[in-house]
PDB file of N, CA and C in Angstrom:
ATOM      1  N   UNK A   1       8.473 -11.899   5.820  1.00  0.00           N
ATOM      2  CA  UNK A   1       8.026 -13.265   5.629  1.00  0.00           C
ATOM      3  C   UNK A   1       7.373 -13.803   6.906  1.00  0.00           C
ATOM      4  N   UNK A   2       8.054 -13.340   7.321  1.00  0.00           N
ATOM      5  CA  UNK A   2       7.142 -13.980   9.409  1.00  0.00           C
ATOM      6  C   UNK A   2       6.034 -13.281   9.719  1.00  0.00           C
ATOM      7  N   UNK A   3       5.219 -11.982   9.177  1.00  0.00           N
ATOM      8  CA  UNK A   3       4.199 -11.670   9.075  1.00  0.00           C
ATOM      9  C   UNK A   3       3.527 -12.380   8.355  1.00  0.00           C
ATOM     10  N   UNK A   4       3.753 -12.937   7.638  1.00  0.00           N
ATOM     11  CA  UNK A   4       2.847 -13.483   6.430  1.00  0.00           C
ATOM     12  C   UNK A   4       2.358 -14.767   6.688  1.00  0.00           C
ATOM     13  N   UNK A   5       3.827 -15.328   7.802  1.00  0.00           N
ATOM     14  CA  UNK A   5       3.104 -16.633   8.048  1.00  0.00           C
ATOM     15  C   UNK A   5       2.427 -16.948   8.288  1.00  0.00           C
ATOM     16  N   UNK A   6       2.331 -15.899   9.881  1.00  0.00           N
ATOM     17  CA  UNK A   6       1.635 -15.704  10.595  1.00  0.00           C
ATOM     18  C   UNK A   6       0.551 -15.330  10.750  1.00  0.00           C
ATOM     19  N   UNK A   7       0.053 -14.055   9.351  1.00  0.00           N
ATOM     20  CA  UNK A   7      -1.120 -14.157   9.575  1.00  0.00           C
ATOM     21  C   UNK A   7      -1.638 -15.512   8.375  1.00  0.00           C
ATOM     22  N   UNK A   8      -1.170 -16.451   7.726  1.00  0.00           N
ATOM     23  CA  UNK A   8      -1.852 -17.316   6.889  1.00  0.00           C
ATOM     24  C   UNK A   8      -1.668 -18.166   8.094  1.00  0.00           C
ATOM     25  N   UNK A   9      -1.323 -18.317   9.342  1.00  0.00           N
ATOM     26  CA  UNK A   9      -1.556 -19.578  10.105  1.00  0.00           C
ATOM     27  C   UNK A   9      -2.693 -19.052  11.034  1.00  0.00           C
ATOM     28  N   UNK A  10      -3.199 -17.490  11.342  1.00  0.00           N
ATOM     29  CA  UNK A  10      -4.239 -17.579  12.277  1.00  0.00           C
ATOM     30  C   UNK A  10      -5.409 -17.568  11.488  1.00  0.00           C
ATOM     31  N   UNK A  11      -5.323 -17.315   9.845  1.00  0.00           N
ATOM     32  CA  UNK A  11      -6.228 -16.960   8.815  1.00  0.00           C
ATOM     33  C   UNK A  11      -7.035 -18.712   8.846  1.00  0.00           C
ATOM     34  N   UNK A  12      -5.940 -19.964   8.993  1.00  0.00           N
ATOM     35  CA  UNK A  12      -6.552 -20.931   8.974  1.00  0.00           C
ATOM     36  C   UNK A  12      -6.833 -21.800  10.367  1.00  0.00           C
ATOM     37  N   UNK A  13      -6.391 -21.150  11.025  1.00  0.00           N
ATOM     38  CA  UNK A  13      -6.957 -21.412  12.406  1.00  0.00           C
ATOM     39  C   UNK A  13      -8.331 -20.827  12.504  1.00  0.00           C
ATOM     40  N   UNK A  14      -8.370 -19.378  12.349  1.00  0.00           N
ATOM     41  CA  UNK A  14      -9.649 -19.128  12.308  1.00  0.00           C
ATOM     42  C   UNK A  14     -11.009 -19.873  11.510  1.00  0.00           C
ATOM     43  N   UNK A  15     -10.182 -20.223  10.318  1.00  0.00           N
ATOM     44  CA  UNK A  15     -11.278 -21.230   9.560  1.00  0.00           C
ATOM     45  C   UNK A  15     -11.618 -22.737  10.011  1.00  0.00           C
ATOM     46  N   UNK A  16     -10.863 -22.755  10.483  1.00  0.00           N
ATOM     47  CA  UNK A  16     -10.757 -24.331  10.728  1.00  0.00           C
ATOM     48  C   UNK A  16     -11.983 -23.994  12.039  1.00  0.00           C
ATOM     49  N   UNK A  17     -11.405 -23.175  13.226  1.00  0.00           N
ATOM     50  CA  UNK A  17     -12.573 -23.128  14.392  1.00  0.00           C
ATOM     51  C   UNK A  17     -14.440 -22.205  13.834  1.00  0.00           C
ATOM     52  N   UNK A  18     -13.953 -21.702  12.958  1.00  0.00           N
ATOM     53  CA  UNK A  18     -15.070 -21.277  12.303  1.00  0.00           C
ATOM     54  C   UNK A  18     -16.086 -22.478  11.550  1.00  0.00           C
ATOM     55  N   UNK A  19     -15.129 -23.510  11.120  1.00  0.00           N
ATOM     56  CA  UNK A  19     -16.084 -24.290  10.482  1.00  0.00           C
ATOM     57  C   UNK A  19     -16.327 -24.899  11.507  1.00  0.00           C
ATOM     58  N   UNK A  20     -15.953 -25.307  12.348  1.00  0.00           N
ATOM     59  CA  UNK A  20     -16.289 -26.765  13.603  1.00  0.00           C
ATOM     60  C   UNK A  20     -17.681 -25.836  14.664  1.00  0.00           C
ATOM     61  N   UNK A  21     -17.437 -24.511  14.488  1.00  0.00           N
ATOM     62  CA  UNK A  21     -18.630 -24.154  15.569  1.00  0.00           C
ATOM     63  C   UNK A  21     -19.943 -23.928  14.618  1.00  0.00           C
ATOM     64  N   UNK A  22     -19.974 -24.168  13.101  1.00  0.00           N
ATOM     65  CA  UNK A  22     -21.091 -24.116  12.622  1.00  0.00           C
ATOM     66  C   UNK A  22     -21.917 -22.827  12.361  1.00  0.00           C
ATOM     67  N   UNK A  23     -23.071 -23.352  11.433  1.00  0.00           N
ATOM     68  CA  UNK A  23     -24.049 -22.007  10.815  1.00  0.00           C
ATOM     69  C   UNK A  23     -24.594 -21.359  12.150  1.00  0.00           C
ATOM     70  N   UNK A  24     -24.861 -22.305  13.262  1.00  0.00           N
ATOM     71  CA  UNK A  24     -25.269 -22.209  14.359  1.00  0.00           C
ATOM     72  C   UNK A  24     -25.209 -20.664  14.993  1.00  0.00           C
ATOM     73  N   UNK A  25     -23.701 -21.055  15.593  1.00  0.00           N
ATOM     74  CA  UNK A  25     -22.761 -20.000  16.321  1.00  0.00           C
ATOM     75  C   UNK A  25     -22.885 -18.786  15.306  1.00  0.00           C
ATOM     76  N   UNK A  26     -22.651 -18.749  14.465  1.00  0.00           N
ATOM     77  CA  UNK A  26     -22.487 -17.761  13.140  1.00  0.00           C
ATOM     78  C   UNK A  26     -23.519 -17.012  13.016  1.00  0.00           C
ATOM     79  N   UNK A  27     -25.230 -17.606  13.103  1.00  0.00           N
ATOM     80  CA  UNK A  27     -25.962 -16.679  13.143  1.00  0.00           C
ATOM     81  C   UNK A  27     -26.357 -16.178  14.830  1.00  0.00           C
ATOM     82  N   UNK A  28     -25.973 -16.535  16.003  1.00  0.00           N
ATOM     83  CA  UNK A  28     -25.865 -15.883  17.291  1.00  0.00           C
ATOM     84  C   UNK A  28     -25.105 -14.914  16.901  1.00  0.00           C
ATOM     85  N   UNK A  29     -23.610 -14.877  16.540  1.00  0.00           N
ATOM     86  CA  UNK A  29     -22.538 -13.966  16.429  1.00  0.00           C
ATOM     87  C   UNK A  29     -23.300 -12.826  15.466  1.00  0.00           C
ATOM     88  N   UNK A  30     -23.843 -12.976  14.081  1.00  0.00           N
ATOM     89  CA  UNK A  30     -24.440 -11.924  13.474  1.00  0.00           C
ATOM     90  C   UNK A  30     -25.588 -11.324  14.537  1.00  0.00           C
ATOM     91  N   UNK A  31     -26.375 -11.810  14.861  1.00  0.00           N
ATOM     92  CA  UNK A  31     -27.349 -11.162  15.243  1.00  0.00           C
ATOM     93  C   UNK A  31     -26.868 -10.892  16.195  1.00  0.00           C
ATOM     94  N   UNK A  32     -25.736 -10.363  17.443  1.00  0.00           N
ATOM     95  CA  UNK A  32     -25.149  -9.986  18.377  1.00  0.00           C
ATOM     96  C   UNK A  32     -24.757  -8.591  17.956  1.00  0.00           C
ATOM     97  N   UNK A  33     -23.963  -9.073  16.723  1.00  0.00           N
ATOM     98  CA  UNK A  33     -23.265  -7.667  16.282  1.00  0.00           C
ATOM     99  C   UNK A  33     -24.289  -7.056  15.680  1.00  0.00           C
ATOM    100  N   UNK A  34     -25.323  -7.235  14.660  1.00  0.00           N
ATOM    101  CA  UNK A  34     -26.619  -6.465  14.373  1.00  0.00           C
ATOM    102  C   UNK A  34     -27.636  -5.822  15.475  1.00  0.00           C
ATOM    103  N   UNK A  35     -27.504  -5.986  17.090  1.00  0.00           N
ATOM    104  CA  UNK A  35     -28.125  -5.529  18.009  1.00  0.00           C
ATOM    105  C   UNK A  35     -26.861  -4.394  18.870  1.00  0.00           C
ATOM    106  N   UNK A  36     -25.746  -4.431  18.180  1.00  0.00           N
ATOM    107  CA  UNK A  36     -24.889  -3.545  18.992  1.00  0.00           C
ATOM    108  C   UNK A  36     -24.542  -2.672  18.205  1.00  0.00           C
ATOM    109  N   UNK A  37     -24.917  -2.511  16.521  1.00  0.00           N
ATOM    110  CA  UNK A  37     -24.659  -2.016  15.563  1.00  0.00           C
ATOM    111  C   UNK A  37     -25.773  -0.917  15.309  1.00  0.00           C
ATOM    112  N   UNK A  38     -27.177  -1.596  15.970  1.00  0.00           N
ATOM    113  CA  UNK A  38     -27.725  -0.667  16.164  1.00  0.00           C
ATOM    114  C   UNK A  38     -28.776  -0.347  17.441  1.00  0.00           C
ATOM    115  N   UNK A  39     -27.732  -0.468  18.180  1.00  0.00           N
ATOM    116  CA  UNK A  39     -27.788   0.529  19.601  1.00  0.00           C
ATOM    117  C   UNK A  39     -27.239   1.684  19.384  1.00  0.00           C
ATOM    118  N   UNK A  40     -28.640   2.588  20.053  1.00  0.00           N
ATOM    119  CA  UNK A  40     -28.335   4.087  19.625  1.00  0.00           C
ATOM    120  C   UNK A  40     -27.167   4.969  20.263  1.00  0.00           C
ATOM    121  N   UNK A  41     -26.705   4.491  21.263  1.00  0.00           N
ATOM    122  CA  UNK A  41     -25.935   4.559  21.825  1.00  0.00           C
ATOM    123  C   UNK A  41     -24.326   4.985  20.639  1.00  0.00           C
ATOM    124  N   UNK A  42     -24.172   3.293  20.434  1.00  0.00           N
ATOM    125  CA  UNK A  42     -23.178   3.292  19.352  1.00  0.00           C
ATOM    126  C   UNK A  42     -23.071   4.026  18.613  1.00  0.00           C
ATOM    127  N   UNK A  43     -24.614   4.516  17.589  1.00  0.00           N
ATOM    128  CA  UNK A  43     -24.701   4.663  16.549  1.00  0.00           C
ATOM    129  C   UNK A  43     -24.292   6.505  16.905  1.00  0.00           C
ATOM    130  N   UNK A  44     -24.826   7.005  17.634  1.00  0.00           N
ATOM    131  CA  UNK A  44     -24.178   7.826  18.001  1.00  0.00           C
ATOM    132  C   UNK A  44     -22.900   8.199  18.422  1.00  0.00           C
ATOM    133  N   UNK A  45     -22.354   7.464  18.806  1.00  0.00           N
ATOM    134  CA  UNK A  45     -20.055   7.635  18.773  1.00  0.00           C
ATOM    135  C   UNK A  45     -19.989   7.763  17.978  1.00  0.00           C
ATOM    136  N   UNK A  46     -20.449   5.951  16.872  1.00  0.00           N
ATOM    137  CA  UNK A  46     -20.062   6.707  15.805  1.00  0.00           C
ATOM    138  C   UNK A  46     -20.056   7.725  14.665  1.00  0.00           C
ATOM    139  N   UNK A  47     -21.231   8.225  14.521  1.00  0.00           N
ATOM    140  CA  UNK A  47     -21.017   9.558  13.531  1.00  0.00           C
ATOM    141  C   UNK A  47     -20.610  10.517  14.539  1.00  0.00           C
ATOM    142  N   UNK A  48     -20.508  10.732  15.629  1.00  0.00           N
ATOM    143  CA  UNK A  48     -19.514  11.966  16.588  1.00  0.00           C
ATOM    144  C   UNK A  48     -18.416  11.807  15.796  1.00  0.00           C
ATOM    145  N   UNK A  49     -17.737  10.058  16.258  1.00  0.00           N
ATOM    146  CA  UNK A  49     -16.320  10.119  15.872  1.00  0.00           C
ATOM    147  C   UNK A  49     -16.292  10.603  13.793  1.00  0.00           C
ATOM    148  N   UNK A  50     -17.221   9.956  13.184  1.00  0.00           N
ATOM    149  CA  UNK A  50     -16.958  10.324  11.675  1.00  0.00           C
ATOM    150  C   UNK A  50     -16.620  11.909  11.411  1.00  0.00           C
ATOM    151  N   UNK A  51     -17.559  12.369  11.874  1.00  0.00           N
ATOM    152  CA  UNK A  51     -17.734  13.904  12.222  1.00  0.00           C
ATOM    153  C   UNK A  51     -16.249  14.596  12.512  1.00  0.00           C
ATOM    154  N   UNK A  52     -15.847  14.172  13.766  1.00  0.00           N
ATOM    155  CA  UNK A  52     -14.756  14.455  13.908  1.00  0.00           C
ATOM    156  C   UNK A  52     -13.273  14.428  12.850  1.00  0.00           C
ATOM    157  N   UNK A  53     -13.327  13.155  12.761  1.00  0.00           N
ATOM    158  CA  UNK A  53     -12.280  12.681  12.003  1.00  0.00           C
ATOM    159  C   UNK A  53     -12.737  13.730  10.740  1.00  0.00           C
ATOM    160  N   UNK A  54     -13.895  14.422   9.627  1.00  0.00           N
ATOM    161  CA  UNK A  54     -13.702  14.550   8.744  1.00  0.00           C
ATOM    162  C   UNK A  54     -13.294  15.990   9.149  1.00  0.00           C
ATOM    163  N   UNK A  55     -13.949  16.752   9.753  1.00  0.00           N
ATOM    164  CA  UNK A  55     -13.651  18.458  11.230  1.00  0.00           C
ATOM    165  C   UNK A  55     -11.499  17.999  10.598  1.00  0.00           C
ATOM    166  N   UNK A  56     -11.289  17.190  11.232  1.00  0.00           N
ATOM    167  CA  UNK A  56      -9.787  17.164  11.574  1.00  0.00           C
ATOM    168  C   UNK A  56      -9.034  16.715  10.461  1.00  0.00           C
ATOM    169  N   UNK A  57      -9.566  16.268   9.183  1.00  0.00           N
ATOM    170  CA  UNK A  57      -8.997  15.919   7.902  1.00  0.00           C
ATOM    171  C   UNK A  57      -8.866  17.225   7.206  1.00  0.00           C
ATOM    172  N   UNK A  58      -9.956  17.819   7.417  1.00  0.00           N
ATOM    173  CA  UNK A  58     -10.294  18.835   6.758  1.00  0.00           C
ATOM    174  C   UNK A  58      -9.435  20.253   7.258  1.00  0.00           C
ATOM    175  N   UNK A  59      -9.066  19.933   8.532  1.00  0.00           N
ATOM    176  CA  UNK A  59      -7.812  21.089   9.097  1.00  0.00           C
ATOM    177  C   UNK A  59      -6.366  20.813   8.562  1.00  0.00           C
ATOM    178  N   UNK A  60      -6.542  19.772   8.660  1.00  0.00           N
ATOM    179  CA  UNK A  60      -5.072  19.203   7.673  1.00  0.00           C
ATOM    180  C   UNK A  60      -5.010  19.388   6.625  1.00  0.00           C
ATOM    181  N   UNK A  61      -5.881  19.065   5.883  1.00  0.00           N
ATOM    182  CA  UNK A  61      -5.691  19.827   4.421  1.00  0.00           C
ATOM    183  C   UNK A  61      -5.670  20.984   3.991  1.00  0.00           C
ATOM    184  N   UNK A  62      -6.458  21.594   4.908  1.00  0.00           N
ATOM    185  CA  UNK A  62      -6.215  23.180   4.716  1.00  0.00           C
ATOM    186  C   UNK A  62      -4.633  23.920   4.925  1.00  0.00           C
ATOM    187  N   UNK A  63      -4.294  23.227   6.248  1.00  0.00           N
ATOM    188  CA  UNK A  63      -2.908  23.565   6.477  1.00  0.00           C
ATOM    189  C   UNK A  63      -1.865  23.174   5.400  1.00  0.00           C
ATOM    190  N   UNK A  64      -2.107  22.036   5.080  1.00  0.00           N
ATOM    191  CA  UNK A  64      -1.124  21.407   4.154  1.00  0.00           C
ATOM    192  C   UNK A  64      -0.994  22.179   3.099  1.00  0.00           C
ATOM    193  N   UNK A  65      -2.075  22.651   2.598  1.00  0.00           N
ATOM    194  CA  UNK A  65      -2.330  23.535   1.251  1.00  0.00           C
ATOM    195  C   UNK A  65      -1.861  25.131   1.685  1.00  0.00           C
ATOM    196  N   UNK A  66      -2.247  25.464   3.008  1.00  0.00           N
ATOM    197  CA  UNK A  66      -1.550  26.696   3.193  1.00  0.00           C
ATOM    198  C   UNK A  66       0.045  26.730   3.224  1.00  0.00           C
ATOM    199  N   UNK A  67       0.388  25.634   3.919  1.00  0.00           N
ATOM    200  CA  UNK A  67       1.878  25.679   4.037  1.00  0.00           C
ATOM    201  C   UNK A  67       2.777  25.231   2.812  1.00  0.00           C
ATOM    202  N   UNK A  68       2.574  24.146   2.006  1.00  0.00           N
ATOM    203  CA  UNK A  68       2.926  23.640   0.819  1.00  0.00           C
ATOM    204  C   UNK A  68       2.636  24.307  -0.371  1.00  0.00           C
ATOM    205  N   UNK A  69       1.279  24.989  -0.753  1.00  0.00           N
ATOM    206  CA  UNK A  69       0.543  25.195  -1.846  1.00  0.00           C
ATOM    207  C   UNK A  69       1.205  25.016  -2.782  1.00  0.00           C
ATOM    208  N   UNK A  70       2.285  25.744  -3.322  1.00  0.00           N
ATOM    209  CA  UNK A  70       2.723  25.738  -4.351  1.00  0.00           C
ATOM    210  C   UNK A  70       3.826  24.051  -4.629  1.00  0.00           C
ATOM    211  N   UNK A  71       4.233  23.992  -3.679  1.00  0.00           N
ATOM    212  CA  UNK A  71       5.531  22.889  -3.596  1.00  0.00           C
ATOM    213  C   UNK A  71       4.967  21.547  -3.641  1.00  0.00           C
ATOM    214  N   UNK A  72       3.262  21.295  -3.807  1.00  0.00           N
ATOM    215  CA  UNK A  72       2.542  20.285  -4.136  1.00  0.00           C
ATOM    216  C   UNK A  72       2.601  19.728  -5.639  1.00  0.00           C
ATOM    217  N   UNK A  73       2.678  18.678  -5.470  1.00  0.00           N
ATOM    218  CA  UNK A  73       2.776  18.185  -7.530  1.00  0.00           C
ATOM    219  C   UNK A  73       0.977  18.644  -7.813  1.00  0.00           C
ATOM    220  N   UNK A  74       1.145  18.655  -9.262  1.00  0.00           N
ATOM    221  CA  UNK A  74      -0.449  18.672  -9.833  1.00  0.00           C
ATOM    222  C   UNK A  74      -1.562  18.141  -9.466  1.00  0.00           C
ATOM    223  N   UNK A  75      -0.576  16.406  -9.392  1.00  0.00           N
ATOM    224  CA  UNK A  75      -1.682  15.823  -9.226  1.00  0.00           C
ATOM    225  C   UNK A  75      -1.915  15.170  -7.885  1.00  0.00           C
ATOM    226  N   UNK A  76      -1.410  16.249  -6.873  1.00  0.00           N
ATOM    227  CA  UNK A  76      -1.842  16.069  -5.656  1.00  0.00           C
ATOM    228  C   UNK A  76      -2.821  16.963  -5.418  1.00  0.00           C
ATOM    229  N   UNK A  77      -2.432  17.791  -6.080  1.00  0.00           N
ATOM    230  CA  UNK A  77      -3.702  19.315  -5.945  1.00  0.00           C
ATOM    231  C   UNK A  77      -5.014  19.340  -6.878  1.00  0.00           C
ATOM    232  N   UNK A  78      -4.694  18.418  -7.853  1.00  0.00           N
ATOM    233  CA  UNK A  78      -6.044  18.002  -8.761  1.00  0.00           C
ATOM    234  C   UNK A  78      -6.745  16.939  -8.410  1.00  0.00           C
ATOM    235  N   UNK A  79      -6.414  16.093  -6.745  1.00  0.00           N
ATOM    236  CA  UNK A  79      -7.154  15.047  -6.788  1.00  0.00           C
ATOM    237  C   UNK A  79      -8.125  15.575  -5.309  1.00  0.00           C
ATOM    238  N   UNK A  80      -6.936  16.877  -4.739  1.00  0.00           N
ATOM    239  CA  UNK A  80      -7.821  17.256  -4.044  1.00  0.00           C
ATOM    240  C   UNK A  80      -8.691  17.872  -3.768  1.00  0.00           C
ATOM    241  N   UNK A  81      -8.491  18.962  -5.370  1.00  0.00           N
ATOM    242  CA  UNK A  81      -9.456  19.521  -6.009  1.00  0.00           C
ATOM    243  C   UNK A  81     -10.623  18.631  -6.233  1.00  0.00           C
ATOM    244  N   UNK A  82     -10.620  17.804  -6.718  1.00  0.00           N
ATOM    245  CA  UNK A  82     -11.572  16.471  -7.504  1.00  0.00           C
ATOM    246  C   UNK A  82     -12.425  16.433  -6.005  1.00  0.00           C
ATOM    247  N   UNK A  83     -11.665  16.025  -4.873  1.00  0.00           N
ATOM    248  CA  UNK A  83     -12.690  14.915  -4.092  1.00  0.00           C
ATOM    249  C   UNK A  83     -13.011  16.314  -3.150  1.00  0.00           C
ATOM    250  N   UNK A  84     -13.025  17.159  -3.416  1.00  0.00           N
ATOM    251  CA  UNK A  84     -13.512  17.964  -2.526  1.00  0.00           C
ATOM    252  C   UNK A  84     -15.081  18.867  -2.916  1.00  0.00           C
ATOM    253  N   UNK A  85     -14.415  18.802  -4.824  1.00  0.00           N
ATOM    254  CA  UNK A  85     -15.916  18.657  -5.697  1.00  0.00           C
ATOM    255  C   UNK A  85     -17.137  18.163  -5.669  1.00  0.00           C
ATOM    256  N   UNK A  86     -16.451  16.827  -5.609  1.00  0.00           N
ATOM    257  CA  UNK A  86     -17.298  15.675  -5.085  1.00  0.00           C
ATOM    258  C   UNK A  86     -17.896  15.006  -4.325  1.00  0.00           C
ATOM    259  N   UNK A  87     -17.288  15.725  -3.138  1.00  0.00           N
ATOM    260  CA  UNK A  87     -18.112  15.289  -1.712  1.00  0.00           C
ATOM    261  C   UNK A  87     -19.024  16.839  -1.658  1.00  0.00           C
ATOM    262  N   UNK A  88     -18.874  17.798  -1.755  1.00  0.00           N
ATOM    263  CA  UNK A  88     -20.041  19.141  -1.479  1.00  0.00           C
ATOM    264  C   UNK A  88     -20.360  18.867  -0.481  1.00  0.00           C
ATOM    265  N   UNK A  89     -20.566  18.382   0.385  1.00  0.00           N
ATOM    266  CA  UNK A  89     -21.662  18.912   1.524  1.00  0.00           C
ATOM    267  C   UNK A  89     -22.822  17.566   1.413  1.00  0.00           C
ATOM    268  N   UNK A  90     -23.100  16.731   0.999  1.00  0.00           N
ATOM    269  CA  UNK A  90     -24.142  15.581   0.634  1.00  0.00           C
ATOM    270  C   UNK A  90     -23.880  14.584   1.592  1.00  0.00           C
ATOM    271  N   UNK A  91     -25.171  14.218   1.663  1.00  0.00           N
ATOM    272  CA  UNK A  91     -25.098  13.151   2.411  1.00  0.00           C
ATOM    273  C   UNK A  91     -24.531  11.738   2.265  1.00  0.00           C
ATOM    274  N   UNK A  92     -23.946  11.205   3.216  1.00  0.00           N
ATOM    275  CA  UNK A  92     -23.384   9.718   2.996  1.00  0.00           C
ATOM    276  C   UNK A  92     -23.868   8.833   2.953  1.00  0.00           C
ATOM    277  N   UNK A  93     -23.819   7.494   2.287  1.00  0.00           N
ATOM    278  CA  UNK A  93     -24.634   6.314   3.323  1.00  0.00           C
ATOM    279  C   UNK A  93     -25.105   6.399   4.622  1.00  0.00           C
ATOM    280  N   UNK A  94     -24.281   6.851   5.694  1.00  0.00           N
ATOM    281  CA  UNK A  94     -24.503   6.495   6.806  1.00  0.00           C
ATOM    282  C   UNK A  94     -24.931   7.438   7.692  1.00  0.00           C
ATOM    283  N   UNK A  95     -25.678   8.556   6.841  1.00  0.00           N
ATOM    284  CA  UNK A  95     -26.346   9.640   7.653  1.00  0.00           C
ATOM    285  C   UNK A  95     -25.442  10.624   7.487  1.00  0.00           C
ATOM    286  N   UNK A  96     -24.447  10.705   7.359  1.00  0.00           N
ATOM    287  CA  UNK A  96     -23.289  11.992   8.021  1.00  0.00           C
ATOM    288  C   UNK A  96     -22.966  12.942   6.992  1.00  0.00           C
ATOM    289  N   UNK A  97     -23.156  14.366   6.893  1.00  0.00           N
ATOM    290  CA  UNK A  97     -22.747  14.952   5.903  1.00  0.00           C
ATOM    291  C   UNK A  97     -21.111  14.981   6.232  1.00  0.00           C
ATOM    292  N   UNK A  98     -20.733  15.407   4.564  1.00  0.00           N
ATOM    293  CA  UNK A  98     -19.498  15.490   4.359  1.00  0.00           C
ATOM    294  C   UNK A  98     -18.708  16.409   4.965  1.00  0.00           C
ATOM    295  N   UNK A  99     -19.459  17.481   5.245  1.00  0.00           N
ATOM    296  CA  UNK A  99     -18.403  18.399   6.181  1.00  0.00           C
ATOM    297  C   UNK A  99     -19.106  19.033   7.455  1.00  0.00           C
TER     298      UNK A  99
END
């Protein structure tokens, strides 16, 4: 319950200072984050880091399936069957292939 308060009391703090600084502030703040979003810089961490993270999902699952295989329910092994179908190798929104 004290999480909850808490975040519904910074949820309206935030609104409350959100409305008083205006459309103004709001479009500085977008167009701040739209010039750091695409700095190439960034844009490069981040698909390194996507890259990575999927490199290191993808070792885990392998392991998991080597070590568990059988002791997995169905439909843990049919969903990972499914999304592994489904991603192939294609490209994402955001440039990055799937594996």
């Amino acid at each position: 319950m004290r999480y909850r308060l808490t975040f519904i009391t910074g949820a309206a703090v935030g609104y409350v200072l959100g409305a008083r600084a205006g459309r103004e502030r709001y479009e500085q703040l977008r167009k701040a984050a739209r010039g750091i979003a695409q700095n190439p810089a960034v844009r490069n961490t981040v698909e390194s880091a996507g890259q990575n993270g999927l490199a290191l999902a993808s070792k885990a699952a392998d392991r998991v399936t080597t070590r568990f295989g059988d002791k997995l329910p169905e439909s843990v092994t049919g969903r990972v069957k499914y999304l592994r179908e489904r991603t192939g190798g294609a490209e994402d929104d955001w440039g990055t292939s799937s594996r």
